[in-house]
C-alpha atoms as a PDB file:
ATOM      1  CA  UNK A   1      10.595  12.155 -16.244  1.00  0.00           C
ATOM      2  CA  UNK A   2       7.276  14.127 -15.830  1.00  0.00           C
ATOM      3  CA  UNK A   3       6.962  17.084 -13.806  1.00  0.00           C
ATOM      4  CA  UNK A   4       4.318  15.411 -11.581  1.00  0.00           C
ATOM      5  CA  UNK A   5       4.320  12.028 -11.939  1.00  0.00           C
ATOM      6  CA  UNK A   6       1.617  11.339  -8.975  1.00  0.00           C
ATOM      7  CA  UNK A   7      -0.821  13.130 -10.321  1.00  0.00           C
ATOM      8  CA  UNK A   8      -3.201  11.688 -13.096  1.00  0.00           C
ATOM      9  CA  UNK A   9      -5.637  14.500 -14.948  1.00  0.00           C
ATOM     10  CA  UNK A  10      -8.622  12.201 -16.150  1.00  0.00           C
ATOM     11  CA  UNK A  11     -10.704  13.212 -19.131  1.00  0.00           C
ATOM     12  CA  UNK A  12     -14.231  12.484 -20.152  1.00  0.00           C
ATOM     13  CA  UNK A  13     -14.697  11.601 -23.924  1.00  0.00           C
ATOM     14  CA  UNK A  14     -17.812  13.442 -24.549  1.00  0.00           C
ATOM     15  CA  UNK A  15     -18.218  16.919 -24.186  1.00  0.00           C
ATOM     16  CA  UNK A  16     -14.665  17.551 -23.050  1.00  0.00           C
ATOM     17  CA  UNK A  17     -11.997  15.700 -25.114  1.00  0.00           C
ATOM     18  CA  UNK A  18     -14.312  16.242 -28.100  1.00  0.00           C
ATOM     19  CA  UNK A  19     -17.885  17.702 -29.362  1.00  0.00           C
ATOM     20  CA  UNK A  20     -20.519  14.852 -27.789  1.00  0.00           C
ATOM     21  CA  UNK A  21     -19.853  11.454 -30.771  1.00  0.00           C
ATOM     22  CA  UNK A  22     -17.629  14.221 -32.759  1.00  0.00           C
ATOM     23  CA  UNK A  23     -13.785  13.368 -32.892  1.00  0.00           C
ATOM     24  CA  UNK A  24     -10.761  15.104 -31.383  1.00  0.00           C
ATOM     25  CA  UNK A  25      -9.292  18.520 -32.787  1.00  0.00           C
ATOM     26  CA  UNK A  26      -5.641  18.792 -33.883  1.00  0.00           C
ATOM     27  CA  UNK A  27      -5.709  21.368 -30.815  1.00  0.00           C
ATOM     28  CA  UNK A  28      -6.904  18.926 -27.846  1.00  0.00           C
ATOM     29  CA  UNK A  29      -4.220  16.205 -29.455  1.00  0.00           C
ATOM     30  CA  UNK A  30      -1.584  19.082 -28.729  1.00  0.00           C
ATOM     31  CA  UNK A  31      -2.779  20.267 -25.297  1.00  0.00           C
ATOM     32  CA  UNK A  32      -2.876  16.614 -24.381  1.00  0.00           C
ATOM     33  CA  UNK A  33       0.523  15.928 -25.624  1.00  0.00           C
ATOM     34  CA  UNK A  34       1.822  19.027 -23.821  1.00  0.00           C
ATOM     35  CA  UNK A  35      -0.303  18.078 -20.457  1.00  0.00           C
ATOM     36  CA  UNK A  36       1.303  14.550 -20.623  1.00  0.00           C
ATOM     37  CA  UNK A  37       4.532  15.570 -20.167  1.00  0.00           C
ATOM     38  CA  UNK A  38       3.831  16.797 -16.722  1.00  0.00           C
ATOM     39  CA  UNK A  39       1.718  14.435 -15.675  1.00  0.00           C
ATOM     40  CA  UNK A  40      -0.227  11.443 -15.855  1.00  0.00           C
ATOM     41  CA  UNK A  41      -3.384  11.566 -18.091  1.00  0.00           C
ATOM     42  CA  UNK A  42      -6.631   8.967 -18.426  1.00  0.00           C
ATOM     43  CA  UNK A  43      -9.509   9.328 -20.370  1.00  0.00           C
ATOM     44  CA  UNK A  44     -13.057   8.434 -19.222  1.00  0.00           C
ATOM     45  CA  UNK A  45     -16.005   7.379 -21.687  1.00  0.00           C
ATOM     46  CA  UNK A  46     -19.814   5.833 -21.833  1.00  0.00           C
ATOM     47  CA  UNK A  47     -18.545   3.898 -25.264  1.00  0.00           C
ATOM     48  CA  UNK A  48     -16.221   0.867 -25.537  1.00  0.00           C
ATOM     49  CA  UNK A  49     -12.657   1.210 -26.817  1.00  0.00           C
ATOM     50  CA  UNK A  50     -13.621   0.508 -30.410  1.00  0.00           C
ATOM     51  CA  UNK A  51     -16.062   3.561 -30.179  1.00  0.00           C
ATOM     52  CA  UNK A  52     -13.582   5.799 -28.068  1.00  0.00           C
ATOM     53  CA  UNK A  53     -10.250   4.825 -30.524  1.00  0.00           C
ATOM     54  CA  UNK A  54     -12.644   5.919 -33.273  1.00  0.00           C
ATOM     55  CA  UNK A  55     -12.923   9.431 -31.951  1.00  0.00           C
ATOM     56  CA  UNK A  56      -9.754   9.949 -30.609  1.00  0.00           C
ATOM     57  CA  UNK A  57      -8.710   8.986 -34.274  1.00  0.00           C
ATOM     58  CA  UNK A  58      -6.785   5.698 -32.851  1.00  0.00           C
ATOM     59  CA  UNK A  59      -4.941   7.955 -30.352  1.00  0.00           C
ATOM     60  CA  UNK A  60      -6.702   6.238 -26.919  1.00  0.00           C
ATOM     61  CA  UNK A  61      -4.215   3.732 -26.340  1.00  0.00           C
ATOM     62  CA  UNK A  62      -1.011   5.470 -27.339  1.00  0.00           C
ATOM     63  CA  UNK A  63      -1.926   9.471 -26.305  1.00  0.00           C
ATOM     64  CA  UNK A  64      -2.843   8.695 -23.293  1.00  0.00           C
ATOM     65  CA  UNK A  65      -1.508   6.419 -20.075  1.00  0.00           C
ATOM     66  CA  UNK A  66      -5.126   4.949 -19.170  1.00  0.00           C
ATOM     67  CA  UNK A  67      -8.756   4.425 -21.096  1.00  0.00           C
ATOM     68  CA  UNK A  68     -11.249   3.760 -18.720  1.00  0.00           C
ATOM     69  CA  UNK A  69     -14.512   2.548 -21.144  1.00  0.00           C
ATOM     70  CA  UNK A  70     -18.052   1.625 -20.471  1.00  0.00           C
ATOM     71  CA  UNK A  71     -18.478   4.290 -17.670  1.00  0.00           C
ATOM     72  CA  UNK A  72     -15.165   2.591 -16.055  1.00  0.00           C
ATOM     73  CA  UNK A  73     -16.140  -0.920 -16.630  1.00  0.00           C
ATOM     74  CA  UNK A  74     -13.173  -1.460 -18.482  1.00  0.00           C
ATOM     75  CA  UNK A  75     -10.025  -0.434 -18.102  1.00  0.00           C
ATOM     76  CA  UNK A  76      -6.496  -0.271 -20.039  1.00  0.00           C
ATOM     77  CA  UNK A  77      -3.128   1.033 -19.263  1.00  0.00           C
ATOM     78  CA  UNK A  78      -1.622   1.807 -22.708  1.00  0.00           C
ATOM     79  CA  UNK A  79      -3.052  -0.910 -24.910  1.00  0.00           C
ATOM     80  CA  UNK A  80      -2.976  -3.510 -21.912  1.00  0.00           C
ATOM     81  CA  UNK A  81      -6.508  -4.715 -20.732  1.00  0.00           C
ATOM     82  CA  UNK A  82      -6.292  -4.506 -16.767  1.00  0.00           C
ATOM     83  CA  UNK A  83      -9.619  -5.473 -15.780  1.00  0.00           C
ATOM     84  CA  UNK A  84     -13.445  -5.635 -17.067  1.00  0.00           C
ATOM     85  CA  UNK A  85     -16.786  -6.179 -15.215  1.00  0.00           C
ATOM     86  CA  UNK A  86     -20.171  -6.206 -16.114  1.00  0.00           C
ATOM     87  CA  UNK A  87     -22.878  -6.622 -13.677  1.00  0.00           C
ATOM     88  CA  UNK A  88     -24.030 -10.241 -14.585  1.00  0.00           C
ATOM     89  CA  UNK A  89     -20.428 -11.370 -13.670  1.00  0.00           C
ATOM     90  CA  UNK A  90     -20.138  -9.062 -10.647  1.00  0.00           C
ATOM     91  CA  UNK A  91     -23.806  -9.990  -8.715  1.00  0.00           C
ATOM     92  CA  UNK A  92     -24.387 -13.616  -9.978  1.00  0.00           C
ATOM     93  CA  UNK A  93     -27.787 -14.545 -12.202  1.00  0.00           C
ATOM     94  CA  UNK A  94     -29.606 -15.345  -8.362  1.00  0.00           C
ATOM     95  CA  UNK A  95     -28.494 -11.572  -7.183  1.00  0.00           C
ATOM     96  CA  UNK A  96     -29.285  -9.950 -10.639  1.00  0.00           C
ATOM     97  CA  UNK A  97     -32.785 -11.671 -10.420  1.00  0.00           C
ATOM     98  CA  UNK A  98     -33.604 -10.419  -6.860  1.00  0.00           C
ATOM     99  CA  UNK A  99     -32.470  -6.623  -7.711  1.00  0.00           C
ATOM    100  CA  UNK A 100     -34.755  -6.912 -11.518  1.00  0.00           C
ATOM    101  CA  UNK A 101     -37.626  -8.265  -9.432  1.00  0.00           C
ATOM    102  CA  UNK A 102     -37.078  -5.812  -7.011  1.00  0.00           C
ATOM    103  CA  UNK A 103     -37.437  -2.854  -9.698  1.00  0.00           C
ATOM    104  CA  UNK A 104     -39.886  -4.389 -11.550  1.00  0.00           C
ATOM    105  CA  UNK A 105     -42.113  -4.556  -8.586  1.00  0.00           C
ATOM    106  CA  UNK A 106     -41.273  -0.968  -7.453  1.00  0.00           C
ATOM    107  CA  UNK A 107     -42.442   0.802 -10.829  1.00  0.00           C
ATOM    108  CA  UNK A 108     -45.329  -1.592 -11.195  1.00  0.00           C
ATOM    109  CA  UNK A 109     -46.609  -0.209  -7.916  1.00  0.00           C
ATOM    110  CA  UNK A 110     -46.076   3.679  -8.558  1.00  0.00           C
ATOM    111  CA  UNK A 111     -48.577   5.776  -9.442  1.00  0.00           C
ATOM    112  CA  UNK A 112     -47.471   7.934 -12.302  1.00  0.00           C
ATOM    113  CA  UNK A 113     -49.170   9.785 -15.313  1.00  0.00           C
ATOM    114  CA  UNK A 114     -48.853   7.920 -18.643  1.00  0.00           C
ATOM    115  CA  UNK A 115     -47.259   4.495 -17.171  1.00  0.00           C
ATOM    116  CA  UNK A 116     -47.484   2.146 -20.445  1.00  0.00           C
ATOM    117  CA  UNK A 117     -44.968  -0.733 -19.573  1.00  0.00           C
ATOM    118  CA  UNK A 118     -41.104  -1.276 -18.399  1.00  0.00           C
ATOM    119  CA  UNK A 119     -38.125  -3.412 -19.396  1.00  0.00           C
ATOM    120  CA  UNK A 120     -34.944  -4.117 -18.088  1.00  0.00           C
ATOM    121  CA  UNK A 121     -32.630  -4.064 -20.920  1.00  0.00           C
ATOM    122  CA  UNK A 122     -30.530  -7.094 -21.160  1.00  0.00           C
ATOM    123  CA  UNK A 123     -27.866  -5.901 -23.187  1.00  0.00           C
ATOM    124  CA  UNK A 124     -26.847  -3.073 -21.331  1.00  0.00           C
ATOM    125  CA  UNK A 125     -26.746  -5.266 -18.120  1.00  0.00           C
ATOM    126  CA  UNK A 126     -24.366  -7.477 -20.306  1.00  0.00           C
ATOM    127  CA  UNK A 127     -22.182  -4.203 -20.684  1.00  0.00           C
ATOM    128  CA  UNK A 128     -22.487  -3.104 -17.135  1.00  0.00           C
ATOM    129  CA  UNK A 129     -25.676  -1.127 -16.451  1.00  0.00           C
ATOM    130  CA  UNK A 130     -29.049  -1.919 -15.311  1.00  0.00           C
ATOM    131  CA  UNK A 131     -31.486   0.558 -17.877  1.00  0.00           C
ATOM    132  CA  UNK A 132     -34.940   0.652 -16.929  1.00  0.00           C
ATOM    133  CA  UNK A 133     -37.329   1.859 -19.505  1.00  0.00           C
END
């Protein structure tokens, strides 16, 4: 019943749907109601859906046909969980091990003003990134 129902418009929380960890004005909520009657619309976000429903004032799963959270690491059509990765479960521990090592071993050997110490954070590797600091 949509105008153009092949064509999906998707969104990025931050900075577009809303002000950057702000929630949604009554005046996106209408342009996205209007825009999803001619086609289909997604939304894309850094945040899980818990963060994400917060801003969009519970709206994510109901406003709009699919919430990609996590940077796309998980994914929902409606309120239906299609699919979630992280890169633990994607590489293995072995593979995981070899690329950490691997960076590790790079940074150690740059030369660079300042250079204190680096991590690998483990919960955002759980999540789906590798963050080097």
């Amino acid at each position: 019943d949509r105008e153009l129902p092949d064509t999906l418009c998707l969104f990025d929380v931050d900075g577009t749907l809303t002000a950057a960890r702000d929630i949604i004005t009554e005046e996106m909520k209408a342009f996205i109601g209007k825009l999803r009657k001619k086609c289909v619309i997604g939304l894309v976000g850094g945040s899980d859906l818990n963060k994400i429903q917060e801003q969009l004032q519970q709206t994510a799963c109901t406003a709009y046909d699919f919430t990609f959270g996590e940077n796309g690491l998980t994914a929902f059509r409606g309120a239906e969980e299609l699919e979630t990765q992280s890169f633990l479960s994607f590489l293995g521990e072995e593979r995981l091990q070899k690329l950490v090592n691997f960076v590790l071993k790079y940074i150690a050997n740059l030369e660079i003003p300042q250079k204190r110490s680096v991590t690998i954070d483990h919960n955002a590797i759980q999540i789906g990134c590798v963050c080097v600091c």
